[in-house]
PDB file of N, CA and C in Angstrom:
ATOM      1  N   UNK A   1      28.121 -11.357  18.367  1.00  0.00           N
ATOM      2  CA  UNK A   1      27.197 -12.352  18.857  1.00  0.00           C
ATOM      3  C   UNK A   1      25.975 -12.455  17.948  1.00  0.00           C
ATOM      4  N   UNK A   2      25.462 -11.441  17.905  1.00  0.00           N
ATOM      5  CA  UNK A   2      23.967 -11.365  16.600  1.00  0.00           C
ATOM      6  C   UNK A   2      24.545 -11.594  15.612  1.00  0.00           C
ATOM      7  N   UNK A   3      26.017 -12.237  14.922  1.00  0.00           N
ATOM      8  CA  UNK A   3      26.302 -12.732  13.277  1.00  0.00           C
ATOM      9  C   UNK A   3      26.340 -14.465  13.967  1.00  0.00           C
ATOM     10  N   UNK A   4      26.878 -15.083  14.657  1.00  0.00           N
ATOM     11  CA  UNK A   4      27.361 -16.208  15.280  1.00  0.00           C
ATOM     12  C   UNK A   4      25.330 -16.634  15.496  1.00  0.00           C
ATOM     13  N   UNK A   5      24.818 -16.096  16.218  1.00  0.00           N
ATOM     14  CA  UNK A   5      22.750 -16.430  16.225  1.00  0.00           C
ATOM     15  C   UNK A   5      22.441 -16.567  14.636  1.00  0.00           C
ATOM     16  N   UNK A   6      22.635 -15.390  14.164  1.00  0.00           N
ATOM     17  CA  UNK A   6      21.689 -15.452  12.829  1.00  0.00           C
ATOM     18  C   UNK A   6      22.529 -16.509  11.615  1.00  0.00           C
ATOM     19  N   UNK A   7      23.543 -16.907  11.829  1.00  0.00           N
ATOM     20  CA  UNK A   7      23.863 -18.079  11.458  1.00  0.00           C
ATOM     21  C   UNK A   7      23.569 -19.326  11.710  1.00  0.00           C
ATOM     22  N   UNK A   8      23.640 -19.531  13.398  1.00  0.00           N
ATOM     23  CA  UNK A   8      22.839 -20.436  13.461  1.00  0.00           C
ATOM     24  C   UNK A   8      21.536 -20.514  13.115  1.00  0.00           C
ATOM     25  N   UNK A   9      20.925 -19.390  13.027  1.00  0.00           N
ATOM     26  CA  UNK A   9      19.351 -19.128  12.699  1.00  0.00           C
ATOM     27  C   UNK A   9      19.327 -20.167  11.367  1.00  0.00           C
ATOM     28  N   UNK A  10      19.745 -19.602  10.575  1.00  0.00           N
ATOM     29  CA  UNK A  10      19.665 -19.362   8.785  1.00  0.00           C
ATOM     30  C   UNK A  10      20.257 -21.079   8.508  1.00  0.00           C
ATOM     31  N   UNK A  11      21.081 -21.594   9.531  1.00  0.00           N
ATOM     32  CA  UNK A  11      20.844 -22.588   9.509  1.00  0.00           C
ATOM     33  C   UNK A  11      20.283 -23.678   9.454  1.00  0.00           C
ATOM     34  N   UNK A  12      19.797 -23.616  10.877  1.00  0.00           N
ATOM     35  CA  UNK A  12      18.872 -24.776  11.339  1.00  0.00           C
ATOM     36  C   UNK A  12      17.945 -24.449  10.518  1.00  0.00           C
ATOM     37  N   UNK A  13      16.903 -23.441   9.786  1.00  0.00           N
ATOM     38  CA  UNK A  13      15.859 -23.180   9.194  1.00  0.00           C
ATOM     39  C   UNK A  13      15.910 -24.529   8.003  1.00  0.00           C
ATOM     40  N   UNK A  14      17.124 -24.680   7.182  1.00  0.00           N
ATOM     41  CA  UNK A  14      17.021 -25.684   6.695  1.00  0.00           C
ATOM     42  C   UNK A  14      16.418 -26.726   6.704  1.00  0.00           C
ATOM     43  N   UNK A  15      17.433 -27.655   8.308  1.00  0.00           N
ATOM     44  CA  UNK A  15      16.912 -28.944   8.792  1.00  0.00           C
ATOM     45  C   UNK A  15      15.146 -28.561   9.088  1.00  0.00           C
ATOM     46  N   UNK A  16      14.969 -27.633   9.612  1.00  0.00           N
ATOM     47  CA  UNK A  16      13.232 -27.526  10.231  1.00  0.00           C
ATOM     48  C   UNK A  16      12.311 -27.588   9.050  1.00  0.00           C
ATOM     49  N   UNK A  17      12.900 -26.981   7.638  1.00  0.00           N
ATOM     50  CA  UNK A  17      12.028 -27.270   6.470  1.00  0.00           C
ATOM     51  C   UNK A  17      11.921 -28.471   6.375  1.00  0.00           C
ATOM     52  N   UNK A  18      13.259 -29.464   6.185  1.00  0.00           N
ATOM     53  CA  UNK A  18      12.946 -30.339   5.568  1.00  0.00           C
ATOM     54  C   UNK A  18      12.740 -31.216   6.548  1.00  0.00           C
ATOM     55  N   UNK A  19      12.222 -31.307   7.924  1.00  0.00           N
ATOM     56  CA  UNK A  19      11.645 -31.852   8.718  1.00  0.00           C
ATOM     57  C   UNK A  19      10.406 -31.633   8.943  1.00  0.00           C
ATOM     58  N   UNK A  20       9.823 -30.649   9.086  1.00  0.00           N
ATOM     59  CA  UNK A  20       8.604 -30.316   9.358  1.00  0.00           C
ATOM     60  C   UNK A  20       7.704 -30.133   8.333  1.00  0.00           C
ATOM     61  N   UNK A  21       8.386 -29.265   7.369  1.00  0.00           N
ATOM     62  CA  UNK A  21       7.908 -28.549   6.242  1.00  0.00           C
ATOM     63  C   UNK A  21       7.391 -26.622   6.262  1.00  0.00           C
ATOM     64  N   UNK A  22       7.224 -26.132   5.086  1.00  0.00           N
ATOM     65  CA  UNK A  22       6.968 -24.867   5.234  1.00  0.00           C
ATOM     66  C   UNK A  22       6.205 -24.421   5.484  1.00  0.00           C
ATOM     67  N   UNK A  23       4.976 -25.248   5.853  1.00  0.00           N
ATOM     68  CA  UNK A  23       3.913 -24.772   6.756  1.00  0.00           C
ATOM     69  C   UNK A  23       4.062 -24.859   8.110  1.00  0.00           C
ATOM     70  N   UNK A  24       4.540 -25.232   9.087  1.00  0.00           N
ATOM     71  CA  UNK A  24       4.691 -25.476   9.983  1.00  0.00           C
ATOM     72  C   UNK A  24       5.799 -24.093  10.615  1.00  0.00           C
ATOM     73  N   UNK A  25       6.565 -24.149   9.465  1.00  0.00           N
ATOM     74  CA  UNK A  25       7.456 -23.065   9.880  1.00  0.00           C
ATOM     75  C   UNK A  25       6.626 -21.175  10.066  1.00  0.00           C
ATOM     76  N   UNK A  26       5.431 -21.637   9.072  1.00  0.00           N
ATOM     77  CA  UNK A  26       4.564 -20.493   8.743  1.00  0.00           C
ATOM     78  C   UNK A  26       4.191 -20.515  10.275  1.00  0.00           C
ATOM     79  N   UNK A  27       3.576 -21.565  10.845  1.00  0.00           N
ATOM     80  CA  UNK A  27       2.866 -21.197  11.905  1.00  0.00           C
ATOM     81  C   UNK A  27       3.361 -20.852  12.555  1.00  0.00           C
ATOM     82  N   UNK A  28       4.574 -21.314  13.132  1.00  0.00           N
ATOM     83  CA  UNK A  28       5.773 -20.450  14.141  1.00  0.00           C
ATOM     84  C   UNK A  28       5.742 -19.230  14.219  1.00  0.00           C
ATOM     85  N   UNK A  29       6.155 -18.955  13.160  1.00  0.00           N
ATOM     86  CA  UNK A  29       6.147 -17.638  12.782  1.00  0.00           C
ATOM     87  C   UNK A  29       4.725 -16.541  13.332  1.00  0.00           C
ATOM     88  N   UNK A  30       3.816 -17.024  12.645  1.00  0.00           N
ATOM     89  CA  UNK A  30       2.183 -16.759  12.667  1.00  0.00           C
ATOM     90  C   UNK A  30       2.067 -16.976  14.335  1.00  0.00           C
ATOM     91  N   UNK A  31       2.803 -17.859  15.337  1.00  0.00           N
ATOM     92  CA  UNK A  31       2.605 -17.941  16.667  1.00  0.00           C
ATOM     93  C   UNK A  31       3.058 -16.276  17.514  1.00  0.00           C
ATOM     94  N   UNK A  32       4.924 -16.817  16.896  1.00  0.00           N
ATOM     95  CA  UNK A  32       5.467 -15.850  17.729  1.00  0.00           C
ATOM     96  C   UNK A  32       5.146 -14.269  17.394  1.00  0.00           C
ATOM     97  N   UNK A  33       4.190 -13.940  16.294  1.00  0.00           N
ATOM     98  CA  UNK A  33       3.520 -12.622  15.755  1.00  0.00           C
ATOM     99  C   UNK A  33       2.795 -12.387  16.869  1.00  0.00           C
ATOM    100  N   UNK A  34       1.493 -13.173  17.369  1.00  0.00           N
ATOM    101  CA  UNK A  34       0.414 -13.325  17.886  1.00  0.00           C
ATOM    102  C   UNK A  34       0.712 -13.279  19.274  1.00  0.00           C
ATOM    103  N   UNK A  35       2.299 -13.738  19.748  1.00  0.00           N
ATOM    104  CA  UNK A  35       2.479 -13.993  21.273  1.00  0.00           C
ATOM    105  C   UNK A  35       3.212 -12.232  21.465  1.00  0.00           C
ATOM    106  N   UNK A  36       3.592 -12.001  20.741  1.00  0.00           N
ATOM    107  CA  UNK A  36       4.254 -10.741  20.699  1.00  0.00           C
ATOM    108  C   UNK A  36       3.199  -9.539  20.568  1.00  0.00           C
ATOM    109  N   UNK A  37       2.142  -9.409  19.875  1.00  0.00           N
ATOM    110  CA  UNK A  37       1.378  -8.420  20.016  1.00  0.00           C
ATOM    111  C   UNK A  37       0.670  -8.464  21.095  1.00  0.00           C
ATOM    112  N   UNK A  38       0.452  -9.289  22.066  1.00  0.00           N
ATOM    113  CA  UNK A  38      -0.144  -9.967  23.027  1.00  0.00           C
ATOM    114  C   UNK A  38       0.516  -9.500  24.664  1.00  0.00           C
ATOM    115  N   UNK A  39       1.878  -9.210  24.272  1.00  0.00           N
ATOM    116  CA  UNK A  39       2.724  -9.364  25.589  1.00  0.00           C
ATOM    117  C   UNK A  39       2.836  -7.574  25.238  1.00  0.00           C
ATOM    118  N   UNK A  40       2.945  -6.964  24.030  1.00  0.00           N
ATOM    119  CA  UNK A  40       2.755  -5.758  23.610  1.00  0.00           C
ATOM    120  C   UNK A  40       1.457  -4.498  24.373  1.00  0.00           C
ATOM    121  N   UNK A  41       0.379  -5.523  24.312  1.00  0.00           N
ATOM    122  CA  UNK A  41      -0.804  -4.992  24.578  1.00  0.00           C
ATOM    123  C   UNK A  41      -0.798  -4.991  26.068  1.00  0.00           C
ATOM    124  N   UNK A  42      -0.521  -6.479  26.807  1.00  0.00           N
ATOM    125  CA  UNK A  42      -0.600  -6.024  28.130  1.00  0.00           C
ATOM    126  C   UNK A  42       0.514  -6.206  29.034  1.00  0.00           C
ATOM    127  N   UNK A  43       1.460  -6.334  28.520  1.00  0.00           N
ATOM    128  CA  UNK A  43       2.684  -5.343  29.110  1.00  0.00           C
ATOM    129  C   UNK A  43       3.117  -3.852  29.403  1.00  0.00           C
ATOM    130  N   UNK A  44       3.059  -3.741  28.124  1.00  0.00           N
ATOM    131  CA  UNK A  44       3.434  -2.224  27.919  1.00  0.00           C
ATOM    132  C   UNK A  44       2.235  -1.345  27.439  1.00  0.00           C
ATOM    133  N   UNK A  45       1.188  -1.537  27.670  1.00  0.00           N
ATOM    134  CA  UNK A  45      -0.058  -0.664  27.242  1.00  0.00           C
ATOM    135  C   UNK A  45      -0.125  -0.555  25.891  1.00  0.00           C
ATOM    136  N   UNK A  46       0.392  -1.320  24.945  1.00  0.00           N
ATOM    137  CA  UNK A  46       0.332  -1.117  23.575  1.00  0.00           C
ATOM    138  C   UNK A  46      -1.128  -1.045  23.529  1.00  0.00           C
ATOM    139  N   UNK A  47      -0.829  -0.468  21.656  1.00  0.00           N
ATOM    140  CA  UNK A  47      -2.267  -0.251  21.047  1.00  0.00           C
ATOM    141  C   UNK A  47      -2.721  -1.650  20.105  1.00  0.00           C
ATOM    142  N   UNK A  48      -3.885  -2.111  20.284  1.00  0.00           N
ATOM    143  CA  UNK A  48      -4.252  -3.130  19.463  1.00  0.00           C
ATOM    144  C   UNK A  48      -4.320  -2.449  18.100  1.00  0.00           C
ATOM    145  N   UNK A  49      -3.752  -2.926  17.230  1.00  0.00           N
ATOM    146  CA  UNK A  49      -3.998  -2.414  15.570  1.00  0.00           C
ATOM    147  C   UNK A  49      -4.555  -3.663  14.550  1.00  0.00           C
ATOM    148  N   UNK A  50      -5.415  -3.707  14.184  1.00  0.00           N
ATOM    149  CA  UNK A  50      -6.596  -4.627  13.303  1.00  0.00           C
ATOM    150  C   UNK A  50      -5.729  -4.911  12.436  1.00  0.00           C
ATOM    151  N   UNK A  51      -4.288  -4.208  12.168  1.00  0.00           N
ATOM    152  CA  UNK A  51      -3.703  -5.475  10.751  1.00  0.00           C
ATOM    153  C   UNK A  51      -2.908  -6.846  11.531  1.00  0.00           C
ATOM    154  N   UNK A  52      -2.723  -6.762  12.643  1.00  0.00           N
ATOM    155  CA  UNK A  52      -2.378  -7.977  13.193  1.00  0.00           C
ATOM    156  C   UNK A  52      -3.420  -9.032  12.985  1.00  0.00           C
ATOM    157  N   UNK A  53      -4.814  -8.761  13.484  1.00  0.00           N
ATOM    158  CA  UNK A  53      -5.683  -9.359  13.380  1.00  0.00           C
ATOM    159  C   UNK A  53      -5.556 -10.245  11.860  1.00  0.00           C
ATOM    160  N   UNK A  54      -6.105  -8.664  11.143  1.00  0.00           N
ATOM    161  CA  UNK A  54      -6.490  -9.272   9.601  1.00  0.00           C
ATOM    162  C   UNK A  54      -5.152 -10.006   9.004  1.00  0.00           C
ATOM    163  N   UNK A  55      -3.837  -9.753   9.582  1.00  0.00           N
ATOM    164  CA  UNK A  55      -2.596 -11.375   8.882  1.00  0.00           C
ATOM    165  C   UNK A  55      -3.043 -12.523   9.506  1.00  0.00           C
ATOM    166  N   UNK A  56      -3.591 -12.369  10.497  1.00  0.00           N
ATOM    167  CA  UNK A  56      -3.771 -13.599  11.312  1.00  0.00           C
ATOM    168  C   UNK A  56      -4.217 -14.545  10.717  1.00  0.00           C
ATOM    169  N   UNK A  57      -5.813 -13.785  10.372  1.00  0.00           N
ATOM    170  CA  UNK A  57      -6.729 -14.423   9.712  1.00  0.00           C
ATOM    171  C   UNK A  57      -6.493 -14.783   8.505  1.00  0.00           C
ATOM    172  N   UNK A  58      -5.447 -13.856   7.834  1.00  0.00           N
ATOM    173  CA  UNK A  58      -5.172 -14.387   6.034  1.00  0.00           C
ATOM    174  C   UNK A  58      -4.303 -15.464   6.051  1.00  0.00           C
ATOM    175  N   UNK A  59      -3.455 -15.481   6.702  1.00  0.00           N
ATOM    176  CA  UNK A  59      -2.387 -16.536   7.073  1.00  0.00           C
ATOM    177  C   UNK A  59      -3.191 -18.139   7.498  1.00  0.00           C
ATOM    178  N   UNK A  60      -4.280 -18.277   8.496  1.00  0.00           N
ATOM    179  CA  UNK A  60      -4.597 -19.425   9.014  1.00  0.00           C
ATOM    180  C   UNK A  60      -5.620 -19.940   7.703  1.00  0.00           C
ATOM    181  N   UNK A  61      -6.342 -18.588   6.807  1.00  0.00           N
ATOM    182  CA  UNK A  61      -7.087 -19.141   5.668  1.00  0.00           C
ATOM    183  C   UNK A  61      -6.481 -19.694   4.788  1.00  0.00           C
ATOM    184  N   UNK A  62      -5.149 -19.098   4.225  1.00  0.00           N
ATOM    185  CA  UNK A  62      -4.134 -19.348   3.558  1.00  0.00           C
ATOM    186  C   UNK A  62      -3.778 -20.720   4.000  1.00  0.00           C
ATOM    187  N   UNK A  63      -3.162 -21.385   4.937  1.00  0.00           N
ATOM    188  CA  UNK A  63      -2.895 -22.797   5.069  1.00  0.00           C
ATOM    189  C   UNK A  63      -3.820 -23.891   5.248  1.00  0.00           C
ATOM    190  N   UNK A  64      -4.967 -23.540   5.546  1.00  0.00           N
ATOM    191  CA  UNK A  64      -6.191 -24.028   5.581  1.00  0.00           C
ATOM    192  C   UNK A  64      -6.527 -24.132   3.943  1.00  0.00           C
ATOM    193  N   UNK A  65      -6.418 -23.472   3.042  1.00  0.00           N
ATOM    194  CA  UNK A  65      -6.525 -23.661   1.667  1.00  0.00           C
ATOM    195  C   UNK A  65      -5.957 -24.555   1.424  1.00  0.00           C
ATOM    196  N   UNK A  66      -4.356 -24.011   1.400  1.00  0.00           N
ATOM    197  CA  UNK A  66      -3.379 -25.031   0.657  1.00  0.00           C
ATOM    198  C   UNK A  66      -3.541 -26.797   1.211  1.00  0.00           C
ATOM    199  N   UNK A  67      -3.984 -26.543   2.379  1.00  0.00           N
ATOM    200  CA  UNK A  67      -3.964 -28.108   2.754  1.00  0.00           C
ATOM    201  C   UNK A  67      -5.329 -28.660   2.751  1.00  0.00           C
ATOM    202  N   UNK A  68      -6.471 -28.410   1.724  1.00  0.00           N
ATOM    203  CA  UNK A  68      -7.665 -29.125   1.355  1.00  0.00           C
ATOM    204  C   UNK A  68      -7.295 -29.918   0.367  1.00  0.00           C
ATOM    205  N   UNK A  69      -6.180 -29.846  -0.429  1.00  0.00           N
ATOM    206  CA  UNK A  69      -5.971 -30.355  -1.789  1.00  0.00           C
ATOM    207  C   UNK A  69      -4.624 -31.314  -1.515  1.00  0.00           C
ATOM    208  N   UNK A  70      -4.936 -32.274  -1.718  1.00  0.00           N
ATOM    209  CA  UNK A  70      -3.546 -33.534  -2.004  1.00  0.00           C
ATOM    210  C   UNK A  70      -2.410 -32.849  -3.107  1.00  0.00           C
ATOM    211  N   UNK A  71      -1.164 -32.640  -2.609  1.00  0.00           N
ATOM    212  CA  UNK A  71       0.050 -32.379  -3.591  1.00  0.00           C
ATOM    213  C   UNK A  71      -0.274 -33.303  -4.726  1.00  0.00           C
ATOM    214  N   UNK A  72       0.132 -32.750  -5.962  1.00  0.00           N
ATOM    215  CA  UNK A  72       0.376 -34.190  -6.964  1.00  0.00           C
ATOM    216  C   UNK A  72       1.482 -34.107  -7.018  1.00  0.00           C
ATOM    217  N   UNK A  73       2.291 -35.044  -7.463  1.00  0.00           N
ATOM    218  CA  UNK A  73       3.252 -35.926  -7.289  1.00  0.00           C
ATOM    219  C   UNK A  73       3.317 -36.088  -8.935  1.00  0.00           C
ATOM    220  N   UNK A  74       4.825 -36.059  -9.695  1.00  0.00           N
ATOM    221  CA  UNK A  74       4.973 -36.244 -10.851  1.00  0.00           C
ATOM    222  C   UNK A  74       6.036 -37.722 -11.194  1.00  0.00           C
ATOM    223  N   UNK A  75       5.496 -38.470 -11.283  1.00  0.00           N
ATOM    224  CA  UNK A  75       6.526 -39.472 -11.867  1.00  0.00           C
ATOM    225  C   UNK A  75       7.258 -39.541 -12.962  1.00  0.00           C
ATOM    226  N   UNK A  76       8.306 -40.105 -12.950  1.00  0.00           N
ATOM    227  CA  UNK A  76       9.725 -39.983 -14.175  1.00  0.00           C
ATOM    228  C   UNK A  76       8.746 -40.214 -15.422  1.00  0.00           C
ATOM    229  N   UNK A  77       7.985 -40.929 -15.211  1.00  0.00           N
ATOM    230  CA  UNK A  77       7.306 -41.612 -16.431  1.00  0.00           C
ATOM    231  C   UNK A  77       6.628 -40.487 -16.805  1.00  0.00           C
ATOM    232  N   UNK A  78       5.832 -39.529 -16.001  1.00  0.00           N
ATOM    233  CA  UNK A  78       4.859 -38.533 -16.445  1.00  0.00           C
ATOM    234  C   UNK A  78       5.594 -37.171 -17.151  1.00  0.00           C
ATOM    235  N   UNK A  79       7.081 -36.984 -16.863  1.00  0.00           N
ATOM    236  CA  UNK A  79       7.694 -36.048 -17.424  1.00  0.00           C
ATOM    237  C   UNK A  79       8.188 -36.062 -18.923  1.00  0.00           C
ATOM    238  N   UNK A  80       8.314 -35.010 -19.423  1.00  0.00           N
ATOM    239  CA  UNK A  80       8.310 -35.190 -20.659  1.00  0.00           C
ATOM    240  C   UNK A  80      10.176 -34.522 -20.851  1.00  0.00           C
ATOM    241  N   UNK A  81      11.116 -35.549 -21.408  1.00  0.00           N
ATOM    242  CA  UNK A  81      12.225 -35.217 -21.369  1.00  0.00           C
ATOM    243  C   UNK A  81      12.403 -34.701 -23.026  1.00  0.00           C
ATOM    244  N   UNK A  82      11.811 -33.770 -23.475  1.00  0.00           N
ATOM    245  CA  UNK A  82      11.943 -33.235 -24.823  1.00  0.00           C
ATOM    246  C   UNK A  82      12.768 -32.049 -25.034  1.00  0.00           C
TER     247      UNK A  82
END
């Protein structure tokens, strides 16, 4: 059963890139981290540990970077076929 999931997993990841894109998939990710240390802490008495925190924060600075700046875009014309 866990080869038949992680196929479908490894799948669909595809379509979700090229639908959403790879930031989006980051945040998922960056969600279900955050919902999980969360259900950790007051579920089961877990211990809060500050590197959850500090990915948190590198991760939301990190896409917050990348998306101040417009992609450039290369046209056929701008490439150099040498």
């Amino acid at each position: 059963m866990f080869g038949v999931l992680g196929c479908f997993l490894y799948s669909y990841i595809m379509v979700f890139i090229s639908r959403s894109g790879a930031t989006m998939m980051n945040i998922g990710n960056l969600t279900a981290s955050v919902y999980s240390m969360l259900f950790d802490i007051f579920l089961f008495d877990g211990q809060f540990r500050s590197l959850y925190l500090l990915g948190f924060i590198f991760q939301v600075l990190s896409i917050v970077i990348y998306s101040l700046k417009e992609p450039i875009y290369l046209n056929d014309e701008s490439v150099n076929h040498d």
